[in-house]
PDB file of N, CA and C in Angstrom:
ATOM      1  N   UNK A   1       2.582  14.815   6.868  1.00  0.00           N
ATOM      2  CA  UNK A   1       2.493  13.805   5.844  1.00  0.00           C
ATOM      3  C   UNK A   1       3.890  13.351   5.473  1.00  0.00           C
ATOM      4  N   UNK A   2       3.676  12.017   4.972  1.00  0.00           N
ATOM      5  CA  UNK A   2       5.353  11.508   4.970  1.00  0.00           C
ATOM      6  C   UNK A   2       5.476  11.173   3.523  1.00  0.00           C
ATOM      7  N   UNK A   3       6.129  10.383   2.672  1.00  0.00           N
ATOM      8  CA  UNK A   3       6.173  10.311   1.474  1.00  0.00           C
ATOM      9  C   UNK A   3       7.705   8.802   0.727  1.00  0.00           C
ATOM     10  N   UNK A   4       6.710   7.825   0.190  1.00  0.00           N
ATOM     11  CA  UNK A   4       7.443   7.171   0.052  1.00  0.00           C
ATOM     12  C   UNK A   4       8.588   7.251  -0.894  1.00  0.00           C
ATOM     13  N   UNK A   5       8.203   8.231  -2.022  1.00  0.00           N
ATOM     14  CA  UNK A   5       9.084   8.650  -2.909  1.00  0.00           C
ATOM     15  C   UNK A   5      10.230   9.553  -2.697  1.00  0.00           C
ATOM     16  N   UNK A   6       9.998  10.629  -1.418  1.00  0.00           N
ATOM     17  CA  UNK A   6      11.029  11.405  -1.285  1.00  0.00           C
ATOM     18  C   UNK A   6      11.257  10.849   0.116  1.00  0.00           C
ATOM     19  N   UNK A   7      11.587   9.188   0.577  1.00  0.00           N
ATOM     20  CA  UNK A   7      12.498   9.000   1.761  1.00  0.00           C
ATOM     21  C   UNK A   7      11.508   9.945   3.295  1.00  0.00           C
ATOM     22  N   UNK A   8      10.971  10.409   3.320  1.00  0.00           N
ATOM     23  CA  UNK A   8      10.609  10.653   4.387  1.00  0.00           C
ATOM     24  C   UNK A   8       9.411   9.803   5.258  1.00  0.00           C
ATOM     25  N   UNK A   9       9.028   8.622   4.646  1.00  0.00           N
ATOM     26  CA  UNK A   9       8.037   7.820   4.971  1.00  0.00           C
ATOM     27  C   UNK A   9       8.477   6.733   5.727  1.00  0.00           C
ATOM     28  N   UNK A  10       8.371   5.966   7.007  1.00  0.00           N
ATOM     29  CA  UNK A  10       9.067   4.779   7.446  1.00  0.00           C
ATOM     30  C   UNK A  10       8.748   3.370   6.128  1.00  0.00           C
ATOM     31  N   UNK A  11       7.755   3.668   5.494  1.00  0.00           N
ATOM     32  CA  UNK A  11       7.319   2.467   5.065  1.00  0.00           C
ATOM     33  C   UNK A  11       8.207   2.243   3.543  1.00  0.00           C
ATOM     34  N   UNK A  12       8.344   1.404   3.334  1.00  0.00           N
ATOM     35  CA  UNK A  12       8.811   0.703   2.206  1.00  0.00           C
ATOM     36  C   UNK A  12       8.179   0.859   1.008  1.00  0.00           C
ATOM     37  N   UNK A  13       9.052   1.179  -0.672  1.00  0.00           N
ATOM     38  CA  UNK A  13       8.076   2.092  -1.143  1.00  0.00           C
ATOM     39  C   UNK A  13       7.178   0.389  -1.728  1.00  0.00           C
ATOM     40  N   UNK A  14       5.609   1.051  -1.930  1.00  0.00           N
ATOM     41  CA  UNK A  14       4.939  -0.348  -2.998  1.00  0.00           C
ATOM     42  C   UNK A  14       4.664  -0.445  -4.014  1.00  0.00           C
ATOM     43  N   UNK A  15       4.573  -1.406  -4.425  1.00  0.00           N
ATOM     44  CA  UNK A  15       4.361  -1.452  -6.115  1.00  0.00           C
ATOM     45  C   UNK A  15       2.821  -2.438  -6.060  1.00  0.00           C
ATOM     46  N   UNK A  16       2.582  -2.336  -7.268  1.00  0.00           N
ATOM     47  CA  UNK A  16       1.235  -3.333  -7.672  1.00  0.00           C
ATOM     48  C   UNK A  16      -0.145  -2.913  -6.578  1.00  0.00           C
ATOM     49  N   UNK A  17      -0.432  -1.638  -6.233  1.00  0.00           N
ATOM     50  CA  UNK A  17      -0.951  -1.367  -5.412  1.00  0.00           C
ATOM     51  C   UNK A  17      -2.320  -0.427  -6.568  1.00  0.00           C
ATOM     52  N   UNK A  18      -3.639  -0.170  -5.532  1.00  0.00           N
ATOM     53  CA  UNK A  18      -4.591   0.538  -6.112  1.00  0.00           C
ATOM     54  C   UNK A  18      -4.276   1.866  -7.089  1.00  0.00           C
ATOM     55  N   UNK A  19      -3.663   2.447  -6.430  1.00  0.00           N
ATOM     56  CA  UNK A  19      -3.250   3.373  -6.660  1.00  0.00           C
ATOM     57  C   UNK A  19      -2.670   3.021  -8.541  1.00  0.00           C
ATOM     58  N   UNK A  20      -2.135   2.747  -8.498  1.00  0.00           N
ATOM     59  CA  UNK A  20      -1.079   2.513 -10.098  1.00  0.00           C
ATOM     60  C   UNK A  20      -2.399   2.500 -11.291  1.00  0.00           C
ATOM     61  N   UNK A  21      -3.290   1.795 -10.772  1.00  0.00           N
ATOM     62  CA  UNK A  21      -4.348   1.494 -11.737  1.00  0.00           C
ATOM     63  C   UNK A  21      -5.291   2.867 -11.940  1.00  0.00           C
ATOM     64  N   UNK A  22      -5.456   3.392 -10.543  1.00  0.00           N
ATOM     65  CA  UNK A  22      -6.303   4.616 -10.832  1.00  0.00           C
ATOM     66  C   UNK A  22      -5.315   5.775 -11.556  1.00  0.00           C
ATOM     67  N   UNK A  23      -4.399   5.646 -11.193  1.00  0.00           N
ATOM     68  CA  UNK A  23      -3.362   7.021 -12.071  1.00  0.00           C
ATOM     69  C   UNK A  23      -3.176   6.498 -13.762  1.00  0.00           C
ATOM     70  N   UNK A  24      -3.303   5.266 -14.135  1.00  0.00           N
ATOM     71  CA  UNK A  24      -3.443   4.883 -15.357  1.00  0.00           C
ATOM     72  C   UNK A  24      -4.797   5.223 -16.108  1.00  0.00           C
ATOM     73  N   UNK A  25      -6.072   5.111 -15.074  1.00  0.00           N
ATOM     74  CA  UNK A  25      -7.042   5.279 -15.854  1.00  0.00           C
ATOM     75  C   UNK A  25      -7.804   6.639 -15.542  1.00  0.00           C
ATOM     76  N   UNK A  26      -6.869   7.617 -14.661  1.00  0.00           N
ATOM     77  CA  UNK A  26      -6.726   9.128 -14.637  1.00  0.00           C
ATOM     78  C   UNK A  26      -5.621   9.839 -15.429  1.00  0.00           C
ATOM     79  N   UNK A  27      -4.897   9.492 -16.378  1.00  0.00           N
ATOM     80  CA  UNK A  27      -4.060   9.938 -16.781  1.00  0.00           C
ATOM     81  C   UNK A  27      -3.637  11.777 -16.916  1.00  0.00           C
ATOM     82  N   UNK A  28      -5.332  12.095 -16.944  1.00  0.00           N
ATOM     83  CA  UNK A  28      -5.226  13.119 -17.411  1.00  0.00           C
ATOM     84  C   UNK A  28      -5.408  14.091 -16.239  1.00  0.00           C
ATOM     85  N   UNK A  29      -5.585  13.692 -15.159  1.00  0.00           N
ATOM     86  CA  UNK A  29      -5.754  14.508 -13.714  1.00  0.00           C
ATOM     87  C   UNK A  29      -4.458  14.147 -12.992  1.00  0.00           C
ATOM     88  N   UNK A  30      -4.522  15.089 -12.160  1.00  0.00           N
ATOM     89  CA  UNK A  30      -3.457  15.477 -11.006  1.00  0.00           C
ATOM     90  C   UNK A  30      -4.098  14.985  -9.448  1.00  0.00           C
ATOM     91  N   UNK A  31      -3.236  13.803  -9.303  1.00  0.00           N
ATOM     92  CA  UNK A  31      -3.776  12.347  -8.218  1.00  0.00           C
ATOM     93  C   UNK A  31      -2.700  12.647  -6.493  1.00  0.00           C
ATOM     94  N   UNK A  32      -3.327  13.225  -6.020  1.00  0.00           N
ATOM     95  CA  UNK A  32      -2.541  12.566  -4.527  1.00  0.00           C
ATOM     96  C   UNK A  32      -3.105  11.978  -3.666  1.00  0.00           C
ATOM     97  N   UNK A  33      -2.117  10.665  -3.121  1.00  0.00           N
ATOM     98  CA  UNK A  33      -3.092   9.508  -2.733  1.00  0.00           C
ATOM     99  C   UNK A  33      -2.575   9.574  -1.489  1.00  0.00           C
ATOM    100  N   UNK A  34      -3.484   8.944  -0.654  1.00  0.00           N
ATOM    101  CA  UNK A  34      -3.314   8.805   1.135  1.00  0.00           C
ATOM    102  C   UNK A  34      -3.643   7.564   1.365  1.00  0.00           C
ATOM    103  N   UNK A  35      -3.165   6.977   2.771  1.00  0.00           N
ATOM    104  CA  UNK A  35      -2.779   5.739   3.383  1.00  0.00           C
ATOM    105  C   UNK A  35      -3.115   5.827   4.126  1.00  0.00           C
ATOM    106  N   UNK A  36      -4.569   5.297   4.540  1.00  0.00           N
ATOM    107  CA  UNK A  36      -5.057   5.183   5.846  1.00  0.00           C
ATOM    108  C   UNK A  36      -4.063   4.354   6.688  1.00  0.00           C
ATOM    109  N   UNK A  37      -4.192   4.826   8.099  1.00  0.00           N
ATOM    110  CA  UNK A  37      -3.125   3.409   8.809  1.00  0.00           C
ATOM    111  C   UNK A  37      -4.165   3.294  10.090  1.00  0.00           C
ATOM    112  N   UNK A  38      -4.597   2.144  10.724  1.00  0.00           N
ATOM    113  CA  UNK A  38      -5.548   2.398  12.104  1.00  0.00           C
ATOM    114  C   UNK A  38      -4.448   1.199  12.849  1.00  0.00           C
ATOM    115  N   UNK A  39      -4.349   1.468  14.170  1.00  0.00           N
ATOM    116  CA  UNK A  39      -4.127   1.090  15.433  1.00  0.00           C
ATOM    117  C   UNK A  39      -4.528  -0.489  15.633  1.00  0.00           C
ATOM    118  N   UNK A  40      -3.691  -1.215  15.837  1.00  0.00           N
ATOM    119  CA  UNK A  40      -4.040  -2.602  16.158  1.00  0.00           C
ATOM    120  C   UNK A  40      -3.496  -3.275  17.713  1.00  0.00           C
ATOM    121  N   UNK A  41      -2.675  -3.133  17.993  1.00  0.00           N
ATOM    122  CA  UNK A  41      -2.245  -3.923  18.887  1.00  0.00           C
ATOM    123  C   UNK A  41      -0.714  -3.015  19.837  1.00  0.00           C
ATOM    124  N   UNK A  42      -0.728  -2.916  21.026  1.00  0.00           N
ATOM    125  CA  UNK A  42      -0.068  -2.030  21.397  1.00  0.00           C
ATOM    126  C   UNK A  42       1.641  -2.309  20.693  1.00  0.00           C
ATOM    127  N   UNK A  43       2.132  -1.118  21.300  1.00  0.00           N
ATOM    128  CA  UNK A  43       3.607  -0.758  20.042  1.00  0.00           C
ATOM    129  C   UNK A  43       4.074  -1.935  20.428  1.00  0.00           C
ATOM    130  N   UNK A  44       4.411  -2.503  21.769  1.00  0.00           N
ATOM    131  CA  UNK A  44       5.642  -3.262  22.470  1.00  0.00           C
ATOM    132  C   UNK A  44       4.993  -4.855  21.635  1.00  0.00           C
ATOM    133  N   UNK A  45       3.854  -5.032  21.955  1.00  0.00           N
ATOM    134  CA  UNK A  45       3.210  -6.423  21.339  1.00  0.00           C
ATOM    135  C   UNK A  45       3.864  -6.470  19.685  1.00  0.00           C
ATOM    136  N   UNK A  46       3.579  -5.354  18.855  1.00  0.00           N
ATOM    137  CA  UNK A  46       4.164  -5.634  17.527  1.00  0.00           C
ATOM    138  C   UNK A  46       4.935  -5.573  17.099  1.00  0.00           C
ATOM    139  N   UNK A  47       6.240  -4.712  18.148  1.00  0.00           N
ATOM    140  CA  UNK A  47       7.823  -4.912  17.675  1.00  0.00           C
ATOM    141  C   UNK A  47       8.046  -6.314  18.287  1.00  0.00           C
ATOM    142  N   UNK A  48       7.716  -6.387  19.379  1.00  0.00           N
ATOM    143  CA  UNK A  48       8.090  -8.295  19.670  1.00  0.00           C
ATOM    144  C   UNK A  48       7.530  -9.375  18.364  1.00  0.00           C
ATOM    145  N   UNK A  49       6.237  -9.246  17.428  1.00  0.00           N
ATOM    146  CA  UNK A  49       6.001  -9.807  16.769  1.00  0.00           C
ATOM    147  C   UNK A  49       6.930  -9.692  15.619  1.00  0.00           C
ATOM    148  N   UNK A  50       7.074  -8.357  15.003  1.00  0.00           N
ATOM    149  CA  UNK A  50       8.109  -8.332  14.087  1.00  0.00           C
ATOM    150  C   UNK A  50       9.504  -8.963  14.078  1.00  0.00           C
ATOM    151  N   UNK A  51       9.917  -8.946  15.903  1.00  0.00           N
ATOM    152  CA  UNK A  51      11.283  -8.857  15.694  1.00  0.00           C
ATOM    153  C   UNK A  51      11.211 -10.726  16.205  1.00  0.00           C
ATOM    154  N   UNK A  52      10.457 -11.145  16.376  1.00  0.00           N
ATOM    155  CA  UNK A  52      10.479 -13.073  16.298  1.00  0.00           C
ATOM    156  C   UNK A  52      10.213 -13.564  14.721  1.00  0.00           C
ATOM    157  N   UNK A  53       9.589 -12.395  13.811  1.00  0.00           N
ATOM    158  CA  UNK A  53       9.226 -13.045  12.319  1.00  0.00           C
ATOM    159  C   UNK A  53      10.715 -12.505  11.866  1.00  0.00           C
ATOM    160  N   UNK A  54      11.518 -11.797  12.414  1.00  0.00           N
ATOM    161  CA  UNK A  54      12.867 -11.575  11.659  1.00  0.00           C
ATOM    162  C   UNK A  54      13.710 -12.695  12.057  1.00  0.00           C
ATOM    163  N   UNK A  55      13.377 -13.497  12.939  1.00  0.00           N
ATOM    164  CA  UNK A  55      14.227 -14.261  13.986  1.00  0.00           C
ATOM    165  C   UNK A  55      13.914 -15.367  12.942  1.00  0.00           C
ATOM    166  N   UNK A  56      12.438 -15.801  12.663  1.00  0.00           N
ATOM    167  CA  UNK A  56      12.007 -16.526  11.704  1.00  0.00           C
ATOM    168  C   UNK A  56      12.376 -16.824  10.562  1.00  0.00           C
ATOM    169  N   UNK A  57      12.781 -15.377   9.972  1.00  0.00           N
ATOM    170  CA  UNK A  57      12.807 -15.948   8.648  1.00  0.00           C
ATOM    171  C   UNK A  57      15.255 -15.932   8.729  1.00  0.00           C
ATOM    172  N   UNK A  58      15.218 -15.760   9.817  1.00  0.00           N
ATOM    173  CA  UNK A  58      16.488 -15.381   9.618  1.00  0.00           C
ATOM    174  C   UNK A  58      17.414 -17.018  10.296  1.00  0.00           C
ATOM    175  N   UNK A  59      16.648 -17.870  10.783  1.00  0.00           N
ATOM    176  CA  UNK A  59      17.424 -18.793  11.902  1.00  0.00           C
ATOM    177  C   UNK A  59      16.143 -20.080  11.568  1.00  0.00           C
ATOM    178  N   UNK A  60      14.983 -19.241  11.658  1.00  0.00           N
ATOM    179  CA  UNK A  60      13.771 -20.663  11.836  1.00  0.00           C
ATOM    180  C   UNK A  60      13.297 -21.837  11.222  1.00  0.00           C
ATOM    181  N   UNK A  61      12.041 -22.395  10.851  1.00  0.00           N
ATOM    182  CA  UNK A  61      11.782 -22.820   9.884  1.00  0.00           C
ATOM    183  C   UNK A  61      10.142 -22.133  10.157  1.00  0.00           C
ATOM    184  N   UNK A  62       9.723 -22.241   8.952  1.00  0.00           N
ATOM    185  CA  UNK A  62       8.744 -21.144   8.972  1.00  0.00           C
ATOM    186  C   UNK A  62       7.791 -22.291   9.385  1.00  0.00           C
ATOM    187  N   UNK A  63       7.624 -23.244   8.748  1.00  0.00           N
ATOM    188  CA  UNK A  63       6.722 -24.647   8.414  1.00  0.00           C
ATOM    189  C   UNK A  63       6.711 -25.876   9.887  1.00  0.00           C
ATOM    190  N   UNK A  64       7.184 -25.202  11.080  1.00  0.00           N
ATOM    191  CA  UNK A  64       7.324 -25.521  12.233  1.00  0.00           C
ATOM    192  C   UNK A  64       6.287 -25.127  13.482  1.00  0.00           C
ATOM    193  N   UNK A  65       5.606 -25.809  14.734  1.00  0.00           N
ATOM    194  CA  UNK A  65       4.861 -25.165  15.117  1.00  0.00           C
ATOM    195  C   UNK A  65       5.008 -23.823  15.641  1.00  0.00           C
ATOM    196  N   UNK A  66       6.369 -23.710  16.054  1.00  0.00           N
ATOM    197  CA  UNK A  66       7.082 -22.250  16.401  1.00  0.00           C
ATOM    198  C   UNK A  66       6.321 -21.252  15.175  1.00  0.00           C
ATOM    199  N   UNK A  67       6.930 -21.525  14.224  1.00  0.00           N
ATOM    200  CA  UNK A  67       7.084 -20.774  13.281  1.00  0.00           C
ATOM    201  C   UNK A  67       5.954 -20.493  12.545  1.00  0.00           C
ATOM    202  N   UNK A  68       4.859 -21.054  12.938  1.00  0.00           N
ATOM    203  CA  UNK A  68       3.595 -21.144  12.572  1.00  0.00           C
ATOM    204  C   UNK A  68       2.485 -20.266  13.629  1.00  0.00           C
ATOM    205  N   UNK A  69       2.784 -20.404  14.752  1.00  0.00           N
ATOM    206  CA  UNK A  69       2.342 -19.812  15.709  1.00  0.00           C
ATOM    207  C   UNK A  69       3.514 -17.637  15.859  1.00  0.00           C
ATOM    208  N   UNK A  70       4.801 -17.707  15.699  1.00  0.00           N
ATOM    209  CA  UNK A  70       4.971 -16.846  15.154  1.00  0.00           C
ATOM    210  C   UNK A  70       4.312 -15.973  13.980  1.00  0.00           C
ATOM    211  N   UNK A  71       4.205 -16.592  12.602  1.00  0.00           N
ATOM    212  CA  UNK A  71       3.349 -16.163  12.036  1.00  0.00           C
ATOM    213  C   UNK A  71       1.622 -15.578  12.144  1.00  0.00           C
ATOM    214  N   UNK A  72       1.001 -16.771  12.644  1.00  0.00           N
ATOM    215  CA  UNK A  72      -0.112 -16.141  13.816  1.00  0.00           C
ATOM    216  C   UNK A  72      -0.349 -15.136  14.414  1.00  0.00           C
ATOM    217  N   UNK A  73       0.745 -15.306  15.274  1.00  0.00           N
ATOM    218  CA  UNK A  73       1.207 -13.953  16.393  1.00  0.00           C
ATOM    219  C   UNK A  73       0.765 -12.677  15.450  1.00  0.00           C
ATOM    220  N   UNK A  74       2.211 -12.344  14.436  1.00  0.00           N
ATOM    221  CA  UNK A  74       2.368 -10.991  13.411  1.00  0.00           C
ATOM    222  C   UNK A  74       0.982 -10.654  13.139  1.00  0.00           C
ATOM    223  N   UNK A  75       0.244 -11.889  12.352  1.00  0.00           N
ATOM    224  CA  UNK A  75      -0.952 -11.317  11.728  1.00  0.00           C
ATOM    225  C   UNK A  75      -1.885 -10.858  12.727  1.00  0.00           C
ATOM    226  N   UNK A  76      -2.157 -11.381  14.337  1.00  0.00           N
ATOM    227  CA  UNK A  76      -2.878 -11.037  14.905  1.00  0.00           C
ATOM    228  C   UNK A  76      -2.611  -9.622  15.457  1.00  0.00           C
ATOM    229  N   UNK A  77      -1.189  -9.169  15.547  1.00  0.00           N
ATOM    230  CA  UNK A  77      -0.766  -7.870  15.474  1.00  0.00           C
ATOM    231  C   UNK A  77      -1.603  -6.888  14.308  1.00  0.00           C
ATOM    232  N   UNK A  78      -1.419  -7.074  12.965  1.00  0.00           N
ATOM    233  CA  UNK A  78      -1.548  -6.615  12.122  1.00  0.00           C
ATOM    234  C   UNK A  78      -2.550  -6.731  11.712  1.00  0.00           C
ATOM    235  N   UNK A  79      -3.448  -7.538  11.822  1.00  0.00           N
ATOM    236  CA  UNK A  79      -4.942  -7.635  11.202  1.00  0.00           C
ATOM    237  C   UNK A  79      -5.817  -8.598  12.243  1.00  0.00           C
ATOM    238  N   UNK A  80      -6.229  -7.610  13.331  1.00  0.00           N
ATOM    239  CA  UNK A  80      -7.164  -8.491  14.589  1.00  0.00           C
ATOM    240  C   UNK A  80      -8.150  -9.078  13.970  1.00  0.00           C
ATOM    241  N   UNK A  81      -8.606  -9.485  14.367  1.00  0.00           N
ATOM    242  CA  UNK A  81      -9.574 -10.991  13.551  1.00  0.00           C
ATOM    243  C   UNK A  81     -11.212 -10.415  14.652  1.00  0.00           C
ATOM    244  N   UNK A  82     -11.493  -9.082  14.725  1.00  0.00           N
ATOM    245  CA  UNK A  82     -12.610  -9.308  15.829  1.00  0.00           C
ATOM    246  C   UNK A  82     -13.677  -8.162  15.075  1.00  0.00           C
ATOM    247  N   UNK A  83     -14.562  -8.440  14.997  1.00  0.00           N
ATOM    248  CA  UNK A  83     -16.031  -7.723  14.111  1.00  0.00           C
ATOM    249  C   UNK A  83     -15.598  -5.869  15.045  1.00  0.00           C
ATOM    250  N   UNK A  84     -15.644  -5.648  16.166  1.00  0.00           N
ATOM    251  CA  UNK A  84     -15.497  -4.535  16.658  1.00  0.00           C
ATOM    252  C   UNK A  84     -14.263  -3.905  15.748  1.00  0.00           C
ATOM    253  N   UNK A  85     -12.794  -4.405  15.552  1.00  0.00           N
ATOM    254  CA  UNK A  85     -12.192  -3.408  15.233  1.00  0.00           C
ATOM    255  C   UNK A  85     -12.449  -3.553  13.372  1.00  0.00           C
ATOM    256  N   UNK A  86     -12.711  -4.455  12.460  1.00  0.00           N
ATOM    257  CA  UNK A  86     -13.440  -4.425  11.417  1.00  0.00           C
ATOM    258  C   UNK A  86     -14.480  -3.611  11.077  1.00  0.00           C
ATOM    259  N   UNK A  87     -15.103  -3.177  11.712  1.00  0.00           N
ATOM    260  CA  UNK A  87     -16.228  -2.391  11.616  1.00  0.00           C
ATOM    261  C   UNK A  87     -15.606  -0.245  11.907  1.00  0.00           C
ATOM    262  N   UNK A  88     -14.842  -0.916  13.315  1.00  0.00           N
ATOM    263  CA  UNK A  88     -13.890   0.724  13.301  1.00  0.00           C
ATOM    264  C   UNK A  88     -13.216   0.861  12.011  1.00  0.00           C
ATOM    265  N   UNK A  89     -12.659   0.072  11.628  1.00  0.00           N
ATOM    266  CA  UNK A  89     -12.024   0.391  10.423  1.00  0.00           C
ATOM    267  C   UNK A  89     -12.524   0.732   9.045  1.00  0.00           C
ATOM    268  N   UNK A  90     -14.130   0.152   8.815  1.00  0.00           N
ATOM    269  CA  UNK A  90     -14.836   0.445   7.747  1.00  0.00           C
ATOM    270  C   UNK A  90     -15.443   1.755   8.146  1.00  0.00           C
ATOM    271  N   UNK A  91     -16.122   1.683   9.031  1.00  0.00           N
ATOM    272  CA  UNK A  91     -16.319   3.442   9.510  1.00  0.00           C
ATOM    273  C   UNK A  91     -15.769   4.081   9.551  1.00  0.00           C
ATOM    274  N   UNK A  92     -14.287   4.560   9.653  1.00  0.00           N
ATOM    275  CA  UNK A  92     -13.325   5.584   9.480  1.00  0.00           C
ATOM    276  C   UNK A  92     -12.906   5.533   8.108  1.00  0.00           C
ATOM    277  N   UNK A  93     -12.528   4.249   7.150  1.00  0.00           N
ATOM    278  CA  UNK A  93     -12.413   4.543   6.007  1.00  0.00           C
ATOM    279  C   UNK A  93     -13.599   5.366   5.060  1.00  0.00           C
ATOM    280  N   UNK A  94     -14.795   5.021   5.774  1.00  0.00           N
ATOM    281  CA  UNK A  94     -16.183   5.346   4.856  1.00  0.00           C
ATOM    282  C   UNK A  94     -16.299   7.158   4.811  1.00  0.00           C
ATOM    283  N   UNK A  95     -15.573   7.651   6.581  1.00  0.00           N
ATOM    284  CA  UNK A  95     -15.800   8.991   7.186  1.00  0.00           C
ATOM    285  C   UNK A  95     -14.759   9.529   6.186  1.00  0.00           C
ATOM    286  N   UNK A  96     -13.550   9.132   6.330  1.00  0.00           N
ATOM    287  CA  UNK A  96     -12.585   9.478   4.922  1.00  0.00           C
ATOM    288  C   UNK A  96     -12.819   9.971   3.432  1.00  0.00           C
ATOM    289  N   UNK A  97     -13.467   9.068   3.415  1.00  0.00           N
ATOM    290  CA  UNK A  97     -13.881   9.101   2.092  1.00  0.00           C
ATOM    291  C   UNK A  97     -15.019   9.907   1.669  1.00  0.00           C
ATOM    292  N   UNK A  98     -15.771   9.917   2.683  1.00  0.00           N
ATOM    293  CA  UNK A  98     -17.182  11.142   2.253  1.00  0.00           C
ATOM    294  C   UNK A  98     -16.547  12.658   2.521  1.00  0.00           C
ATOM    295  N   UNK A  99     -15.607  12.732   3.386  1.00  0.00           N
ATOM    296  CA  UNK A  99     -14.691  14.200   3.786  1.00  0.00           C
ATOM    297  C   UNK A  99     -13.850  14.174   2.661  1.00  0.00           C
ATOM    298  N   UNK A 100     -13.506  13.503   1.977  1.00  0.00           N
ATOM    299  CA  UNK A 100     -12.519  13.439   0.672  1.00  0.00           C
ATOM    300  C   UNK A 100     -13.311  13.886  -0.721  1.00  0.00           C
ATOM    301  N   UNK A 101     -14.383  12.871  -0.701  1.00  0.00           N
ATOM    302  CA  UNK A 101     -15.689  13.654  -1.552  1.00  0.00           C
ATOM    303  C   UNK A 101     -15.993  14.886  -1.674  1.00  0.00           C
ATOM    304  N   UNK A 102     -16.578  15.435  -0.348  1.00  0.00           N
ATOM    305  CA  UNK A 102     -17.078  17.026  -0.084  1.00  0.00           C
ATOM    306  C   UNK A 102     -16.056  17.218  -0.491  1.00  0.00           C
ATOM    307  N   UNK A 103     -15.116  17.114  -0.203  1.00  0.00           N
ATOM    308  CA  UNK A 103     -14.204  18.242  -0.138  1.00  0.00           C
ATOM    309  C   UNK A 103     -13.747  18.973  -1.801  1.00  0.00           C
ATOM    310  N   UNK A 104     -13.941  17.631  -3.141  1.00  0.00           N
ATOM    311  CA  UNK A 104     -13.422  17.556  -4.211  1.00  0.00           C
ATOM    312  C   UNK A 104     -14.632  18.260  -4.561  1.00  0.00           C
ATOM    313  N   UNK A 105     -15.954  18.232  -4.658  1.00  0.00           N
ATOM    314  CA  UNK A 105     -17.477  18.561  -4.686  1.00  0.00           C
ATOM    315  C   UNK A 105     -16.992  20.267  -4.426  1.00  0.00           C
ATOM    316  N   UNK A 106     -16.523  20.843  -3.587  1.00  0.00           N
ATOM    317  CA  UNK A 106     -16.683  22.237  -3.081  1.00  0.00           C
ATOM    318  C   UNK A 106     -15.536  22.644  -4.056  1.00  0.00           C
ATOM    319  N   UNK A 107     -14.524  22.115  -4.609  1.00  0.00           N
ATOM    320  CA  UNK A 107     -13.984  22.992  -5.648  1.00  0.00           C
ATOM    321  C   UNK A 107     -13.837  22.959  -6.993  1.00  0.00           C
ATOM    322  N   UNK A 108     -15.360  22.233  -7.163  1.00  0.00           N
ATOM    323  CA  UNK A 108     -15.948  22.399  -8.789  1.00  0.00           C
ATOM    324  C   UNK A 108     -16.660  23.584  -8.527  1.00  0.00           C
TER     325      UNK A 108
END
């Protein structure tokens, strides 16, 4: 497990996220939260996407067909647009979450 607060996480820390709201209206419990992450598009396809949206926002114009079709690109990296992997993804979040359940259930 990695951790955005103590630097050991690649990801960037977030704010305004689910999380903030449930620890506000748990105040009184002890909360550790997890980040599902699922598989989209092979590694080499999404560092090339990333590293043309850095090119983008660093040289481009975003509002260009380049730059529009770049954008495209990223998201199709990052969020495939196809009922098969939508559905993998609600089924593993759902399997998560009922193993997260039991699991809170067995130590009442």
């Amino acid at each position: 497990m990695t951790s955005t607060s103590d630097g050991s996480s690649v990801s960037a820390p977030l704010t305004g996220t689910n999380n903030l709201a449930v620890a506000r209206a748990a105040d009184h419990a002890s909360l550790t939260m997890a980040t599902l992450e699922y598989g989209t598009s092979p590694l080499d396809e999404v560092l090339e996407s990333l590293m043309a949206d850095c090119w983008l926002h660093s040289h481009g114009n975003p509002d260009s067909d380049l730059g529009r079709a770049i954008k495209a690109e990223i998201r199709r990296c990052f969020y495939p647009d196809t009922g098969t992997w939508k559905k993998m993804v609600f089924d593993r979040a759902t399997a998560v979450e009922k193993t997260m359940l039991a699991g809170l259930a067995a130590q009442q």
